[in-house]
Each structure stands twice: as C-alpha cells, then as structure tokens.
N, C-alpha and C. Protein backbone atom coordinates (compact mmCIF):
# COMPACT_ATOMS: atom_id res chain seq x y z
N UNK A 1 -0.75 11.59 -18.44
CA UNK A 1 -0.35 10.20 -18.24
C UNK A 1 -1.19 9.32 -19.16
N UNK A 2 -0.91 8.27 -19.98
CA UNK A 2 -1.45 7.36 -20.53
C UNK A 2 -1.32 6.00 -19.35
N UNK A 3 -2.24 5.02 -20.20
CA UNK A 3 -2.15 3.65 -19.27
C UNK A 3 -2.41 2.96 -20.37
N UNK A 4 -2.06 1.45 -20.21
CA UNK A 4 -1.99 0.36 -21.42
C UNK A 4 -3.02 -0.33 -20.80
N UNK A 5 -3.51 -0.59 -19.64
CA UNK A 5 -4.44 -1.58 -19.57
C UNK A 5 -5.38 -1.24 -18.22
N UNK A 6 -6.32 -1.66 -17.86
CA UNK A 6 -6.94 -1.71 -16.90
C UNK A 6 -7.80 -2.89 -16.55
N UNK A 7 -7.39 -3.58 -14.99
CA UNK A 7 -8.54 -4.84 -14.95
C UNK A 7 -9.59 -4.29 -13.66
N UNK A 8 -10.59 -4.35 -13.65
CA UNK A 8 -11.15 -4.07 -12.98
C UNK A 8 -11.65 -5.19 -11.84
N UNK A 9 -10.89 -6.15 -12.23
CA UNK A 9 -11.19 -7.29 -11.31
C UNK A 9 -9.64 -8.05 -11.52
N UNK A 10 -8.72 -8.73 -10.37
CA UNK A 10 -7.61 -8.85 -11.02
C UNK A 10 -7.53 -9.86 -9.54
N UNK A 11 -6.88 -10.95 -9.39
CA UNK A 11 -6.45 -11.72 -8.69
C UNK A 11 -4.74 -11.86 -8.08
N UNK A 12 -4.24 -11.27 -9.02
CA UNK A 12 -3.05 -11.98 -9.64
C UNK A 12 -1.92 -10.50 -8.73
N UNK A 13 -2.21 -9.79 -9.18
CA UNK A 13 -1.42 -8.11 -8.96
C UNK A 13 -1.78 -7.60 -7.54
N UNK A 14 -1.39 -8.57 -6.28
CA UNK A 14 -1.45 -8.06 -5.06
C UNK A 14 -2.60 -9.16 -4.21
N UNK A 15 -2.88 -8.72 -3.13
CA UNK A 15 -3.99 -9.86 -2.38
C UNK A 15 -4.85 -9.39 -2.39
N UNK A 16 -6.08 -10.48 -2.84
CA UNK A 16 -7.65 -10.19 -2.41
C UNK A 16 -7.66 -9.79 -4.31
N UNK A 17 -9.26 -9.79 -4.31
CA UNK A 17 -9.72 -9.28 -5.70
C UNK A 17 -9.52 -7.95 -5.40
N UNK A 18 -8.61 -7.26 -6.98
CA UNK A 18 -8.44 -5.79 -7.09
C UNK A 18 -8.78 -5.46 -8.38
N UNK A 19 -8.67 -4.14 -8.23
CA UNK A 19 -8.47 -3.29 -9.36
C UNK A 19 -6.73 -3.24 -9.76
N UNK A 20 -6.77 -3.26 -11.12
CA UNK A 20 -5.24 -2.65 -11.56
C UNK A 20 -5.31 -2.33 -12.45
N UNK A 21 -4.22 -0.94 -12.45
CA UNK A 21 -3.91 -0.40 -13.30
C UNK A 21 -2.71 -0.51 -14.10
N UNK A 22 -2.39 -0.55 -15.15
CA UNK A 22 -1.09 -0.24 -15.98
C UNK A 22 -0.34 0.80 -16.42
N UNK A 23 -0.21 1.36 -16.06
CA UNK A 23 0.30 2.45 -16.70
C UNK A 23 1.50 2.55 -17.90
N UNK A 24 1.78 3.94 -18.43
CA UNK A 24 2.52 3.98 -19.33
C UNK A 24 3.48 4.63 -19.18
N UNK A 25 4.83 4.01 -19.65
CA UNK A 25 6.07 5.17 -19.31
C UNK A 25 6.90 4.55 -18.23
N UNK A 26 8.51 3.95 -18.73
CA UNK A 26 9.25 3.41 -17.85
C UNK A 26 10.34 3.57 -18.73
N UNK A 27 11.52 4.21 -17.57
CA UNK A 27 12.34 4.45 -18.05
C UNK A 27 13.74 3.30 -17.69
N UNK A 28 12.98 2.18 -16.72
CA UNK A 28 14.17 1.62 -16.16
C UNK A 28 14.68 0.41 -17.72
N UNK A 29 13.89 -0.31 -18.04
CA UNK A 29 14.16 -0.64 -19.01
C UNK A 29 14.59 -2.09 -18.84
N UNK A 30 14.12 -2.53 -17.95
CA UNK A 30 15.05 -3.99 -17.15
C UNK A 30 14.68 -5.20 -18.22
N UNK A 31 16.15 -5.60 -18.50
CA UNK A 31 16.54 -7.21 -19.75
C UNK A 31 15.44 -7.94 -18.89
N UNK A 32 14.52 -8.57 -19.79
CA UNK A 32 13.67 -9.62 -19.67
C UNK A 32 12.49 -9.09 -18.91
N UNK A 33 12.08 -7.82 -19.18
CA UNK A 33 10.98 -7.64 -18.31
C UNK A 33 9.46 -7.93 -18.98
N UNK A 34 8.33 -8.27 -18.10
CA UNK A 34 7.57 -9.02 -19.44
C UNK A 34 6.62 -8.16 -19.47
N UNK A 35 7.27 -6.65 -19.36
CA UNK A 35 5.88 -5.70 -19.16
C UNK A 35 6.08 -4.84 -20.64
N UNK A 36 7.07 -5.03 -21.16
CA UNK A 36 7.65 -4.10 -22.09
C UNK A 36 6.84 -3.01 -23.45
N UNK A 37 5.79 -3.89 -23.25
CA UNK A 37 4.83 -2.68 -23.89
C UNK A 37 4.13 -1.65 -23.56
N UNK A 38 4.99 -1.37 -21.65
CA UNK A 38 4.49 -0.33 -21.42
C UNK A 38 5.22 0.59 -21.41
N UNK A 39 6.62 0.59 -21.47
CA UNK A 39 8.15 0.93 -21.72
C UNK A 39 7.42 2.82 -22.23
N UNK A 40 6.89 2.84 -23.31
CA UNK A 40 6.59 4.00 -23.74
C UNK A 40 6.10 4.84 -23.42
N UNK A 41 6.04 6.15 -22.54
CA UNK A 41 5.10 6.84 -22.07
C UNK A 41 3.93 7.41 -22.66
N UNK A 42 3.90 7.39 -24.13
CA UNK A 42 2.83 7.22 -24.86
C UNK A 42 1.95 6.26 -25.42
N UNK A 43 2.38 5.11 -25.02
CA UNK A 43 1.31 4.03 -25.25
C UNK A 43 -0.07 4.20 -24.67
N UNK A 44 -0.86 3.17 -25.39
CA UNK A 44 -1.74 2.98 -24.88
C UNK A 44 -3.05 3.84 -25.00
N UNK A 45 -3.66 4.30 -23.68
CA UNK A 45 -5.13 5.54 -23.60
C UNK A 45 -4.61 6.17 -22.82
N UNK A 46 -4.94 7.78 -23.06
CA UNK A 46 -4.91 8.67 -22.26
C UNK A 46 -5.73 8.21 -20.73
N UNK A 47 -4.93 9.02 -19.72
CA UNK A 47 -6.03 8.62 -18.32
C UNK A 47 -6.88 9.83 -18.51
N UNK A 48 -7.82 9.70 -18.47
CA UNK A 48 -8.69 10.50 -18.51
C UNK A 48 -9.61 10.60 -16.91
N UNK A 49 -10.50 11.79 -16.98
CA UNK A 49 -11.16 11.42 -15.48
C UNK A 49 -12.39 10.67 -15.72
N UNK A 50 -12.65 10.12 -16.49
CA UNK A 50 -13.39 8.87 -16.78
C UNK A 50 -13.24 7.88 -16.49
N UNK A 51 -11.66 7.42 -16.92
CA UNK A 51 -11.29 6.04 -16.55
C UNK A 51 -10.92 5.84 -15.15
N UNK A 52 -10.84 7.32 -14.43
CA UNK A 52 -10.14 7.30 -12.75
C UNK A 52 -11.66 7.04 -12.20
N UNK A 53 -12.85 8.02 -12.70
CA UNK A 53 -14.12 8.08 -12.31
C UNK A 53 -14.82 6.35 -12.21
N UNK A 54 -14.40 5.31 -13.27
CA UNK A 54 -14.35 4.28 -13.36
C UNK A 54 -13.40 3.06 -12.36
N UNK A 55 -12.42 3.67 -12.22
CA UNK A 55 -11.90 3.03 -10.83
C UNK A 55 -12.00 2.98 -9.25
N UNK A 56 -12.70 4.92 -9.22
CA UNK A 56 -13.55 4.89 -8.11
C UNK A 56 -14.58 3.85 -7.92
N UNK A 57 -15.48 4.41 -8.80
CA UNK A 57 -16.68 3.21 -9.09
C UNK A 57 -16.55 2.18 -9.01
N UNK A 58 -15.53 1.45 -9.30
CA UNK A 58 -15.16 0.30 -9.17
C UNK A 58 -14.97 -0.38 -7.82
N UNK A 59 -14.24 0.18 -7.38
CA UNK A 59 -13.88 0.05 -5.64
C UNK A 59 -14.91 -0.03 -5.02
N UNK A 60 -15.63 0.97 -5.43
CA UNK A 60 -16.92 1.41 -4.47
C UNK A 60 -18.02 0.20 -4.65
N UNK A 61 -18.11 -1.04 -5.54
CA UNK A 61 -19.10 -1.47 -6.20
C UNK A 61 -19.00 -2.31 -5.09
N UNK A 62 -20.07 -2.92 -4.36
CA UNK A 62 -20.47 -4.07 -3.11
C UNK A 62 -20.68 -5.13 -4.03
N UNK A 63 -20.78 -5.55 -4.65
CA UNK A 63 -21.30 -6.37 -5.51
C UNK A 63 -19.90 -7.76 -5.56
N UNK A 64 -19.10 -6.70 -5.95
CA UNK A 64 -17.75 -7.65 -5.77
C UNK A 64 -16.43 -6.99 -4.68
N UNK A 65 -16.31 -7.75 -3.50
CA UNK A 65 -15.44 -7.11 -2.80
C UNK A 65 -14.09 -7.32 -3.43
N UNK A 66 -13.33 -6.07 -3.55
CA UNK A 66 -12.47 -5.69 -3.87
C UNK A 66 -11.41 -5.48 -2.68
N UNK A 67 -10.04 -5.63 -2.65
CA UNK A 67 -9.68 -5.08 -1.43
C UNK A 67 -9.17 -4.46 -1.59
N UNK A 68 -8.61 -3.72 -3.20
CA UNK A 68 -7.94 -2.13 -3.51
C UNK A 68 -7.74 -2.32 -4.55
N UNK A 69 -6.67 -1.15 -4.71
CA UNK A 69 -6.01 -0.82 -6.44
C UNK A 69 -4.74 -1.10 -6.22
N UNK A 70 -4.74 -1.58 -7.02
CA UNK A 70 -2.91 -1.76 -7.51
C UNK A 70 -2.47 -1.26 -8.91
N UNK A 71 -1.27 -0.55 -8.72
CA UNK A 71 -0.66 0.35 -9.72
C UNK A 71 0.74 -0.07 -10.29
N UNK A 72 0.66 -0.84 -11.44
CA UNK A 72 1.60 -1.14 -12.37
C UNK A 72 2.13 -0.71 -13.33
N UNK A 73 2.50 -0.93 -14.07
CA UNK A 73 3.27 -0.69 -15.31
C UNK A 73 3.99 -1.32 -16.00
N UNK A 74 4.73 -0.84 -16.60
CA UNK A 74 5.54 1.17 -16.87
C UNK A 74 5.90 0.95 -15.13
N UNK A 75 5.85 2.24 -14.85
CA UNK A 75 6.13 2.74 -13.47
C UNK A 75 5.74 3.78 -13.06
N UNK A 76 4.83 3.81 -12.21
CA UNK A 76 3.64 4.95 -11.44
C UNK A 76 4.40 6.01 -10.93
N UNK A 77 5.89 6.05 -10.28
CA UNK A 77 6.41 6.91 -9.99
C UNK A 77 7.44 6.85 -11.01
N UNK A 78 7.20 7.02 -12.38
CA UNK A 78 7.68 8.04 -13.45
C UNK A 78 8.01 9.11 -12.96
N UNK A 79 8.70 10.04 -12.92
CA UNK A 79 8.37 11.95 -13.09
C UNK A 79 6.79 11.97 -13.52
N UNK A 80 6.96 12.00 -15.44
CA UNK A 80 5.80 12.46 -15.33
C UNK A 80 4.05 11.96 -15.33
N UNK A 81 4.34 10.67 -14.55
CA UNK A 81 3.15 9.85 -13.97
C UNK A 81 3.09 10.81 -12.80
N UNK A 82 3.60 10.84 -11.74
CA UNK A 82 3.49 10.80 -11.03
C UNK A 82 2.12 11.80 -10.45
N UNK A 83 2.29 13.54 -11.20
CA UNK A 83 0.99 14.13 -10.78
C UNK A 83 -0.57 13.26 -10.67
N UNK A 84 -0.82 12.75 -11.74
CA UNK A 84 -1.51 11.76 -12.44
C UNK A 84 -1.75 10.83 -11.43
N UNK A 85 -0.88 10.04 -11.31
CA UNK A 85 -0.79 8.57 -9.78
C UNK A 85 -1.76 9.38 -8.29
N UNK A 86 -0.58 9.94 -8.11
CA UNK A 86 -0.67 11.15 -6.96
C UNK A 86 -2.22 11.90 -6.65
N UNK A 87 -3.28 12.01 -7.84
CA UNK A 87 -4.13 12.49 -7.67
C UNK A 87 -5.13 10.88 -7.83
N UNK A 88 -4.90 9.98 -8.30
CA UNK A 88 -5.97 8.76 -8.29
C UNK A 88 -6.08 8.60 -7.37
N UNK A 89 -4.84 8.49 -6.36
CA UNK A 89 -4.40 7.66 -4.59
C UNK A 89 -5.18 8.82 -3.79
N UNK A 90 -5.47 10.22 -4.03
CA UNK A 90 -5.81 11.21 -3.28
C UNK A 90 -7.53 10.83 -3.67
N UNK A 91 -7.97 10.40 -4.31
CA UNK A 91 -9.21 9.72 -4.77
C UNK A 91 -9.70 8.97 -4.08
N UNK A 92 -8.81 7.99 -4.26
CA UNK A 92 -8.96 6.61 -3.43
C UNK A 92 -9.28 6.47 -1.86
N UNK A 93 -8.12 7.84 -1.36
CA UNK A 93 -8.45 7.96 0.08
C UNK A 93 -9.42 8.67 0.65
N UNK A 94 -10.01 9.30 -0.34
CA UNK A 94 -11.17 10.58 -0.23
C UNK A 94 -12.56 9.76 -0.25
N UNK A 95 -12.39 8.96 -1.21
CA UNK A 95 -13.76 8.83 -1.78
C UNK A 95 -14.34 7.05 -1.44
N UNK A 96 -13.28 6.13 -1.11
CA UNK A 96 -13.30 5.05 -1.07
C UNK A 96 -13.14 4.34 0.47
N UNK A 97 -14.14 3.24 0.67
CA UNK A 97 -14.09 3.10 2.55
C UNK A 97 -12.27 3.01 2.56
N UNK A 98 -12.05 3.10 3.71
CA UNK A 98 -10.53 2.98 4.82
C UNK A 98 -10.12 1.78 4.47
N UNK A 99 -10.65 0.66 4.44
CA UNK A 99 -10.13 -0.42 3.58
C UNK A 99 -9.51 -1.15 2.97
N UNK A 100 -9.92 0.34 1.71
CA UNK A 100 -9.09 -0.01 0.64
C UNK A 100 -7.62 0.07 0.56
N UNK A 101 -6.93 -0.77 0.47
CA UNK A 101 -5.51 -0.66 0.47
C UNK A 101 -5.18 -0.47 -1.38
N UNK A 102 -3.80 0.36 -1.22
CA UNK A 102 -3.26 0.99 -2.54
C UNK A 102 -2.01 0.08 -2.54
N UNK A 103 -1.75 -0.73 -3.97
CA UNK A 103 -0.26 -1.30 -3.67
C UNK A 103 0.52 -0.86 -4.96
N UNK A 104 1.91 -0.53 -4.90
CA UNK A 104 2.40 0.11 -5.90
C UNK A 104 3.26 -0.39 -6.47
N UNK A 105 4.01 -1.08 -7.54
CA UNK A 105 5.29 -1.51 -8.02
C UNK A 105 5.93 -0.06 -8.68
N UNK A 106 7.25 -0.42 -8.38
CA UNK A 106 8.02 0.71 -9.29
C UNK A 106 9.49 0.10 -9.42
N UNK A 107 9.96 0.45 -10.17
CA UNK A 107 11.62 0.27 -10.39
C UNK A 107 12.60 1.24 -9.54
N UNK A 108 12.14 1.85 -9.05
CA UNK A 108 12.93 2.91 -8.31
C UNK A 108 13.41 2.33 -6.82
N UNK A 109 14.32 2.38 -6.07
CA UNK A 109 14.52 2.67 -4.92
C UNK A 109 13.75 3.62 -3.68
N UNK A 110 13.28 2.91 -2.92
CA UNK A 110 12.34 3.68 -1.88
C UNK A 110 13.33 4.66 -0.98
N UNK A 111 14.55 4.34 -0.81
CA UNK A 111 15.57 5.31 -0.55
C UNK A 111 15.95 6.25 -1.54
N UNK A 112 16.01 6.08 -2.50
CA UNK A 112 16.60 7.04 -3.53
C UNK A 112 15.34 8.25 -4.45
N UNK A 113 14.16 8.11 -3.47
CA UNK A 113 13.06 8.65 -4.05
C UNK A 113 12.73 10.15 -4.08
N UNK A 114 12.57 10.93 -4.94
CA UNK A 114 12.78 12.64 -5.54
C UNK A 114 11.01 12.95 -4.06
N UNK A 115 11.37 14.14 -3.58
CA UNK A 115 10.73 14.32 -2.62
C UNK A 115 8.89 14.32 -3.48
N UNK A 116 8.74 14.31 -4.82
CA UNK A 116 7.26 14.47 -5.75
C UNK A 116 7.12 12.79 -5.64
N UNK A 117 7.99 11.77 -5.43
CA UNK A 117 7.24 10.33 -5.60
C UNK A 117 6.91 10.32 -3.78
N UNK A 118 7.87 10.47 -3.34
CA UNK A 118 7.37 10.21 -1.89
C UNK A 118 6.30 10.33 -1.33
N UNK A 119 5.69 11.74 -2.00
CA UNK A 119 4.44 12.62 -1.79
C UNK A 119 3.16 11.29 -2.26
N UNK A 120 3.43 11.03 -3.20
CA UNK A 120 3.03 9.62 -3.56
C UNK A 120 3.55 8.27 -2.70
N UNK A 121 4.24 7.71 -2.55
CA UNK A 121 4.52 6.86 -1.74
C UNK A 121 3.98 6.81 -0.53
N UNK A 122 3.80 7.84 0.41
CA UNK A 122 3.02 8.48 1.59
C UNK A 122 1.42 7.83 1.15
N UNK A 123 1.07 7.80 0.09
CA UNK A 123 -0.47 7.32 -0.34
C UNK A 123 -0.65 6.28 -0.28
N UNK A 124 0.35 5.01 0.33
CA UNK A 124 0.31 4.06 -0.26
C UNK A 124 0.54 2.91 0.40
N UNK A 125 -0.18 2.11 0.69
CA UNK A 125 0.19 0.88 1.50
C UNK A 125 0.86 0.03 1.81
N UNK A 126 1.48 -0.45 0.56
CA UNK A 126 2.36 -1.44 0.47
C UNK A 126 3.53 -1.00 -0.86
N UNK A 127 4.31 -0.67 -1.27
CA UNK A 127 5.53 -0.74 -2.69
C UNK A 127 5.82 -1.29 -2.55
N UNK A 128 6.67 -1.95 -3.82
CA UNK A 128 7.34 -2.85 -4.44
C UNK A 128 8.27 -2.27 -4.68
N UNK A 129 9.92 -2.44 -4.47
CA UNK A 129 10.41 -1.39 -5.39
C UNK A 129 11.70 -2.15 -5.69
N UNK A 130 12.58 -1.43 -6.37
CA UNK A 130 13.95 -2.27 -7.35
C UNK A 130 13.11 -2.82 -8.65
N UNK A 131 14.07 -2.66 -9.46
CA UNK A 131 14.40 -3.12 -11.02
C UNK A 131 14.10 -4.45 -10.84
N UNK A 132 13.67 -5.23 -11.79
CA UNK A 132 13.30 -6.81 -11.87
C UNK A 132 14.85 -7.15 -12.89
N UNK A 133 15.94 -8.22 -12.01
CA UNK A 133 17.07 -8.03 -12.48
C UNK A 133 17.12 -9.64 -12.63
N UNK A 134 17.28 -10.15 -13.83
CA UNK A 134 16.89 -11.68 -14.63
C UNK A 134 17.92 -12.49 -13.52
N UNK A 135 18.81 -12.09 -13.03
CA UNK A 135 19.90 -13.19 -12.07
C UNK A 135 19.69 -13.64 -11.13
N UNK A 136 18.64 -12.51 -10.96
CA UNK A 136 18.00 -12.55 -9.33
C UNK A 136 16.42 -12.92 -9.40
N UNK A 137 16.35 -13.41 -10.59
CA UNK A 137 14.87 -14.23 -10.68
C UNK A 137 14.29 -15.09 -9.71
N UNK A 138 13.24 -15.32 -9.58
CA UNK A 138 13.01 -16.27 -8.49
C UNK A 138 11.72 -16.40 -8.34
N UNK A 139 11.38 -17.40 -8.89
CA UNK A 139 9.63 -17.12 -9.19
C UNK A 139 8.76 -18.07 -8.32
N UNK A 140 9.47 -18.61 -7.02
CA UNK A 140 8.57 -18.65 -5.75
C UNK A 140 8.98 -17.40 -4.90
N UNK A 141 9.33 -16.43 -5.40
CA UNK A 141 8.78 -14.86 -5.00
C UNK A 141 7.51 -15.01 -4.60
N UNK A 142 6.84 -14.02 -3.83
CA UNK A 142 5.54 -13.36 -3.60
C UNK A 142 5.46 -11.72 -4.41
N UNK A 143 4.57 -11.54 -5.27
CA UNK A 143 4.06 -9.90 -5.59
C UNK A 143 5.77 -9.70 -6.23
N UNK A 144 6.84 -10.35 -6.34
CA UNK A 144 7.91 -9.75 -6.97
C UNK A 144 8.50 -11.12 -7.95
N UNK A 145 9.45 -10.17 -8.68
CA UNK A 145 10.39 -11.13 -9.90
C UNK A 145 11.24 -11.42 -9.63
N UNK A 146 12.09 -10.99 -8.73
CA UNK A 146 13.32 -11.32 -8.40
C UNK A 146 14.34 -10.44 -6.44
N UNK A 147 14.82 -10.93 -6.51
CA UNK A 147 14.93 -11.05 -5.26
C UNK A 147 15.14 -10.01 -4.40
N UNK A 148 16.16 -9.19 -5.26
CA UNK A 148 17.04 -7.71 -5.44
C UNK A 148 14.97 -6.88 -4.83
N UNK A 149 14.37 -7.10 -5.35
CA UNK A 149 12.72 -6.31 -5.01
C UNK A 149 12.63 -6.17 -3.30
N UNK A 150 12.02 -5.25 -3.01
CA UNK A 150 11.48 -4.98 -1.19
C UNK A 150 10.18 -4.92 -1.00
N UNK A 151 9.94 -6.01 -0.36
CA UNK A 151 7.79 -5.58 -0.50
C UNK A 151 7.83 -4.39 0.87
N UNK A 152 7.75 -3.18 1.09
CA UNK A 152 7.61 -2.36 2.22
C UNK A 152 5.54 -2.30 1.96
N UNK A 153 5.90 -2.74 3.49
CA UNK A 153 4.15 -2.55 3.78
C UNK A 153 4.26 -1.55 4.95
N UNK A 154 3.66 -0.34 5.09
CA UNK A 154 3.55 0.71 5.69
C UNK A 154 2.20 0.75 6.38
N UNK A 155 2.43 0.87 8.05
CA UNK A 155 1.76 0.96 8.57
C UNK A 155 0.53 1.64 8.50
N UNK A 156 -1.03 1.70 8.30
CA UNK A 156 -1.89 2.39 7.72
C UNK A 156 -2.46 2.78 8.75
N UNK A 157 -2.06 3.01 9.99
CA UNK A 157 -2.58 3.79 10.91
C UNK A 157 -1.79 4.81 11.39
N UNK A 158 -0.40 5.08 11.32
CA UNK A 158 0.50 5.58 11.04
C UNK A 158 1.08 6.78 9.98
N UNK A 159 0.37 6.42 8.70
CA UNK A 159 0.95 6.38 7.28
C UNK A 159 1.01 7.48 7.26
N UNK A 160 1.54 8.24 6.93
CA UNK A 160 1.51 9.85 6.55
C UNK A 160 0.21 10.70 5.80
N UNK A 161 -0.32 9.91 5.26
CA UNK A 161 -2.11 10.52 4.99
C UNK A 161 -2.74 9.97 5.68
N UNK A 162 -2.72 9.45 6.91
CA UNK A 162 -3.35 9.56 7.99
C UNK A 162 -3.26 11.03 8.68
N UNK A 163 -2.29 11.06 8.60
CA UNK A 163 -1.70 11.99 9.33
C UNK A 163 -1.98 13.87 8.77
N UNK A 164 -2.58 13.84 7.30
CA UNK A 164 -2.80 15.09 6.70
C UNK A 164 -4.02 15.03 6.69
N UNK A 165 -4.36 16.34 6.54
CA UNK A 165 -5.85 16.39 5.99
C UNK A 165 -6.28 16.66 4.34
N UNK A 166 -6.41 15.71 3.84
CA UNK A 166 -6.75 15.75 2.91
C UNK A 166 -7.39 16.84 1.70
C-alpha cells in the first residue's frame, strides 16, 4: 500500500484532534472529487512499518490528546489496501488506550462490502461510505460531501473486535 499524505495532528478529518491518514489507490473515481491525487494506487510513499510505527507513536503521545486515526484517501477499503488498513486498525486496537476511536471514509457501500473489507470495517468505529456525487453536494454536511454518504457509527462496546481476541 502507498499513502500520499499523513497529518499527525488534524482537526478537520473527523472529531477531536487526530491523526490522518491518506492513502493511495481509488478506483471509484467520483466527477469533482477534491482528493484526486490520490486516485493512483501508486502515488505517493510506500507504507512502511515506520510510518505505521509513527502513527502508533503518535496516538500514544500525552502531550497532545488525540482522539484517534482517521483513514482517507484514495480509499482504505481498496482490495489491495485493504491487508495494509486491516493490519494498522489491528495496531491501533492492540497497542493504543480503548479510546481511541478509528474513523474510515470509503466510496464503497457498507452493504455491498466483499467479506476482506468487512474484516476491516469490524475495526472500526465510525465509516463513511458512498461515492461523493457533485448533485448531491451539500456542504453544511458533517464529515461528508454530499448527501447520497452514511455516517454509520458502530457501537464500540458491541463492535465485533470487542468481541475477538485479538
């Protein structure tokens, strides 16, 4: 997996000060999207376990409360993001206080999801999901572009990695 950007402090991409990530590689392709230089699944830097080792760290830092990661793009549940995603979020829940909440945008349908994103989705606190579709713009939205989007916030006492052992 590559990623185009990383903030390690971010206001803007979910609630509370976070971490976010960008990732690389989207196949939805949506007219007017203003992410489009992540479109490529080769853009950008390789993820390396440096830069994940760096987002742990990050989370973990008291210094500045953080209240999670958020995972952008491109689109985190790519195909082949997804191993990649799938093992940061298994990070996150391992290594980082209970807390931390994970929030995810994707273009995909949370119904229409291949049983390898779910496995991912299960990691995850809150998605975003649907195509950002210019008709359905609407930019006193919250966390979305347009309207056609579903913010699903998933119960985290509940959640299905609650429920595994890690």
């Amino acid at each position: 997996m590559n990623y185009s950007k990383y903030f390690p402090i971010d206001v803007v991409n979910g609630p509370g000060t976070r971490c976010t990530l960008f990732v690389s590689g989207c196949e939805h392709h949506c007219p007017h999207c203003y992410n489009k230089s992540t479109w490529n699944v080769d853009a950008g830097f390789p993820f390396t376990k440096e830069i994940s080792d760096q987002i742990i760290t990050d989370l973990n830092d008291t210094r500045i409360k953080r209240r999670g990661l958020s995972l952008t793009g491109g689109d985190p549940l790519l195909p082949a993001n997804v191993p990649a995603v799938k093992e940061l979020c298994l990070r996150v829940r391992n290594e980082c206080s209970p807390e931390k909440d994970i929030w995810m945008w994707t273009g995909y349908v949370l119904d229409e999801l291949t049983p390898e994103q779910m496995e991912v989705v299960e990691l995850v606190d809150t998605l975003v999901d649907g195509k950002f579709i210019e008709e359905l713009k609407d930019p006193s939205l919250e966390y979305r572009g347009s309207s056609n989007q579903i913010i699903h916030k998933f119960n985290r006492y509940t959640a299905f990695w609650r429920r595994k052992e890690l």
